[in-house]
Protein backbone atom coordinates (compact mmCIF):
# COMPACT_ATOMS: atom_id res chain seq x y z
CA UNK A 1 22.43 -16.10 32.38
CA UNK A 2 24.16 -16.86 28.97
CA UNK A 3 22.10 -19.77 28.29
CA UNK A 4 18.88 -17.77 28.60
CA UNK A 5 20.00 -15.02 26.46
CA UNK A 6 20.92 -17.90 23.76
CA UNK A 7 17.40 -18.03 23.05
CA UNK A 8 16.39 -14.45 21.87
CA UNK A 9 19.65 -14.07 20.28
CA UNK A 10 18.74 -17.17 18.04
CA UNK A 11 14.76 -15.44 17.38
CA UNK A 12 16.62 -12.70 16.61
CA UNK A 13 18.78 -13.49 13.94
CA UNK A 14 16.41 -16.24 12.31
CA UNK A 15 14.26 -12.90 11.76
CA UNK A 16 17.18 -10.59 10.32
CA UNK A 17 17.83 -14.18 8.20
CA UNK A 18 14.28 -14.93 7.37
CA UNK A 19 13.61 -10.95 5.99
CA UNK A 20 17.20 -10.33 4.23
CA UNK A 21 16.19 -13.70 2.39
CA UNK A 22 12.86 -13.36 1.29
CA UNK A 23 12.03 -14.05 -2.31
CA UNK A 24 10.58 -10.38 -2.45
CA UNK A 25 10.22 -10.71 -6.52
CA UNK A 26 7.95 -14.46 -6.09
CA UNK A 27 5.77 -12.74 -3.57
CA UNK A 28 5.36 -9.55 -6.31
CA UNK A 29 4.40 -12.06 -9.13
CA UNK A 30 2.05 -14.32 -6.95
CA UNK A 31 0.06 -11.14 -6.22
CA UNK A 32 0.59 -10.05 -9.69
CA UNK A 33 -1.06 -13.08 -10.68
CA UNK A 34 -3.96 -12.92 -7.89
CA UNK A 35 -4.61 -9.29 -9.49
CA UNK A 36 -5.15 -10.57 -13.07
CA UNK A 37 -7.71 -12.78 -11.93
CA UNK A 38 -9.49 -9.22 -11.36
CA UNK A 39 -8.35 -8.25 -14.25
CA UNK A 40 -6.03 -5.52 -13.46
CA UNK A 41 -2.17 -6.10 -15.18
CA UNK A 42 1.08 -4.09 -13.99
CA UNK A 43 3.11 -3.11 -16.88
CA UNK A 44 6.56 -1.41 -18.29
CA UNK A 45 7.77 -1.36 -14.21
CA UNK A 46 11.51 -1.21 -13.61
CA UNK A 47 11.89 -3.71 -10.30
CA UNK A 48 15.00 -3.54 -7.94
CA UNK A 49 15.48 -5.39 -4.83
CA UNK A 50 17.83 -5.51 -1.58
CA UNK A 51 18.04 -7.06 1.74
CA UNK A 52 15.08 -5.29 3.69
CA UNK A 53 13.88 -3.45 0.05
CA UNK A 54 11.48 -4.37 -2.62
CA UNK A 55 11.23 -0.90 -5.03
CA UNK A 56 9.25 -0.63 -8.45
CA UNK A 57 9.72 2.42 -10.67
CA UNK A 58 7.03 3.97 -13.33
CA UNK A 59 4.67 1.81 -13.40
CA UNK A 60 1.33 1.23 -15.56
CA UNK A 61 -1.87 -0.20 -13.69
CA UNK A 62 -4.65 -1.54 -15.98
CA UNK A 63 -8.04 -2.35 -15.40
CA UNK A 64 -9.33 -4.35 -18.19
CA UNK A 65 -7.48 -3.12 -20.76
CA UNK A 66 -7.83 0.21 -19.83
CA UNK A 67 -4.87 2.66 -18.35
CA UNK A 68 -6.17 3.32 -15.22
CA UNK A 69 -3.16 5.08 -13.27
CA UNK A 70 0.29 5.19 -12.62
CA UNK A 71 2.93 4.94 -10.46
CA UNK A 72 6.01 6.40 -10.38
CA UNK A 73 7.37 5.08 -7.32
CA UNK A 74 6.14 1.93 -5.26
CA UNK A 75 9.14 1.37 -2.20
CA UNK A 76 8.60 -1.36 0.19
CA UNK A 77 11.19 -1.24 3.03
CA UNK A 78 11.12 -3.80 6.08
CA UNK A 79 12.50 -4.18 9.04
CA UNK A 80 12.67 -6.26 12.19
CA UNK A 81 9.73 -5.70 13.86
CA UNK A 82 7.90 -3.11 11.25
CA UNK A 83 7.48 -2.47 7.91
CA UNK A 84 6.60 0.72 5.68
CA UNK A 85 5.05 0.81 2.05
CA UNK A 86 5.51 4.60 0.59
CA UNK A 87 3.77 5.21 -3.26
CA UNK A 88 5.05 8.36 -4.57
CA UNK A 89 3.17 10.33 -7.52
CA UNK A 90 0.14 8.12 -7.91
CA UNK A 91 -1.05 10.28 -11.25
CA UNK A 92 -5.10 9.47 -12.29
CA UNK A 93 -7.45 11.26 -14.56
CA UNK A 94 -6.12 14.47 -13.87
CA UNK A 95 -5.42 14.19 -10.19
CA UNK A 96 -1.73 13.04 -8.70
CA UNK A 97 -1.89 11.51 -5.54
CA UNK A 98 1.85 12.85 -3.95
CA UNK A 99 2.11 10.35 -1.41
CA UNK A 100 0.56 7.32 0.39
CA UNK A 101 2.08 5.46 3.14
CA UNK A 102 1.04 2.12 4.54
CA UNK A 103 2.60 1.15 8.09
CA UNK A 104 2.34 -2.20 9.60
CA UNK A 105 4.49 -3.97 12.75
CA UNK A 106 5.00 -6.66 14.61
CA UNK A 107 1.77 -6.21 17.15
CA UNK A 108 -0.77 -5.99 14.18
CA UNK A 109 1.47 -7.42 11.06
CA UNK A 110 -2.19 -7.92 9.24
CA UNK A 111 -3.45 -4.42 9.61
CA UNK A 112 -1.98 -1.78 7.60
CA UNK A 113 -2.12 1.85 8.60
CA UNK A 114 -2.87 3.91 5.98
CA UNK A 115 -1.47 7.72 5.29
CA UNK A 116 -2.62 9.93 2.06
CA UNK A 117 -0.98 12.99 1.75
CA UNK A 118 -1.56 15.31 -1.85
CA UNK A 119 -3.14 19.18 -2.22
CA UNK A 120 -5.96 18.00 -3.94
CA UNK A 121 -6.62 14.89 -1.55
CA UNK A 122 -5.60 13.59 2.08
CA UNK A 123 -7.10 10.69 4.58
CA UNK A 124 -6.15 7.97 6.57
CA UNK A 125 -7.68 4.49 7.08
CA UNK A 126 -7.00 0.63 7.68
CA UNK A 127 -6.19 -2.01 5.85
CA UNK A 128 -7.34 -5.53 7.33
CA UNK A 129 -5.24 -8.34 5.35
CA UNK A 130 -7.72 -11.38 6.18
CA UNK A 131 -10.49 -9.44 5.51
CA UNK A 132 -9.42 -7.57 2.67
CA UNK A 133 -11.48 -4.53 4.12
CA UNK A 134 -10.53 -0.95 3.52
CA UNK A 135 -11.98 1.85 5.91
CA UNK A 136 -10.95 5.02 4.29
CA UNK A 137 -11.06 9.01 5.15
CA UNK A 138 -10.77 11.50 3.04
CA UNK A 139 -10.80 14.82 2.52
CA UNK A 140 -10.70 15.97 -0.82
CA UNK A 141 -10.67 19.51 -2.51
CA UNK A 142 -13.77 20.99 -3.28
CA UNK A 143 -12.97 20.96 -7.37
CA UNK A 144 -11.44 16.85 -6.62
CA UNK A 145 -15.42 16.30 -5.10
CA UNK A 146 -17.17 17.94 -8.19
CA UNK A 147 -14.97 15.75 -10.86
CA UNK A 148 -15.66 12.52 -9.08
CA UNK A 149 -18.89 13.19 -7.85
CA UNK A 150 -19.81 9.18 -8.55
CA UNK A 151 -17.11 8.16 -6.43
CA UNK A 152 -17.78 10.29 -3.31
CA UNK A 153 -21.52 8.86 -3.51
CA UNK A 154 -20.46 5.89 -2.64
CA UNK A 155 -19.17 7.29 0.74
CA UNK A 156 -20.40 9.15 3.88
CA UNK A 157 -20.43 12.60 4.67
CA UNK A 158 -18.88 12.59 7.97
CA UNK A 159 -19.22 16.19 9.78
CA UNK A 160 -16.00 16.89 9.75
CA UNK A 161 -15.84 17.22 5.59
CA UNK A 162 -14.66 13.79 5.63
CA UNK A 163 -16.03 10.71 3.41
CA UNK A 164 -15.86 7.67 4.98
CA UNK A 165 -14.95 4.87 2.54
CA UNK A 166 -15.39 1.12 3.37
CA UNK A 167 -14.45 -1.19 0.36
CA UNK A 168 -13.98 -4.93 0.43
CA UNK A 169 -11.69 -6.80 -2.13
């Protein structure tokens, strides 16, 4: 009996080890990098890290040049067999975004559950990490619909009010 619970013990705390460790900053500038080749540059964040935290504060997201949102809170928090991404105040054009929450665990650790959760805007959708496939929906405000009508052409009316978004990066 102790010799087989040697085994899990050891899984277990290589995990804990492995996740307290992780270079969390590397893995933000590799993707940093990996989003400049798509042109689109981070700036003026304020980064803090722990154990089982990665956490960047008022940040500036451009696409070519161009200001196009910001952030002022991006908190990644893991833990042993899940993970949670929460984006607080996402504020674009005129619309602010209060909350967005991306889940993942252990069962499907490359599919991301996605929550959206403002007045003006909320939805739900997947995030497919090989892929790189979004599958979006939301349900925005009737004035959020007539600003960006542009964008919601390039969804589905679902009968529910919904507009199904698929996007592939």
């Amino acid at each position: 009996m102790r010799d087989s619970m040697k085994y899990p013990l050891f899984v277990i705390v290589f995990l804990f080890s492995f996740i307290a460790f992780l270079p969390k900053e590397n893995i933000y500038f590799y993707y940093l990098e990996k989003l400049q080749e798509k042109n689109i540059s981070v700036q003026n964040e304020e980064r803090s890290s722990g154990a089982f935290r990665f956490s960047i504060l008022n940040s500036d997201v451009f696409y070519k040049d161009i200001n196009a949102f910001k952030i002022e809170s991006f908190e990644a928090s893991y833990y042993l067999v899940s993970g949670k991404i929460d984006i607080l105040n996402v504020m674009f054009d005129g619309l602010t975004i209060d909350n967005i929450e991306l889940k993942w665990n252990i069962v499907s650790p490359l599919k991301f559950d996605i929550v959206i959760l403002s007045d003006q805007l909320s939805g739900y959708g997947t995030y497919h990490l090989l892929e790189r496939d979004f599958e979006l929906y939301l349900k925005p405000s009737a004035k959020v619909v007539k600003k960006y009508e542009t964008f919601w052409s390039f969804g589905e009316l679902m009968p529910s009010g919904e507009y199904k978004i698929e996007y592939n990066l």
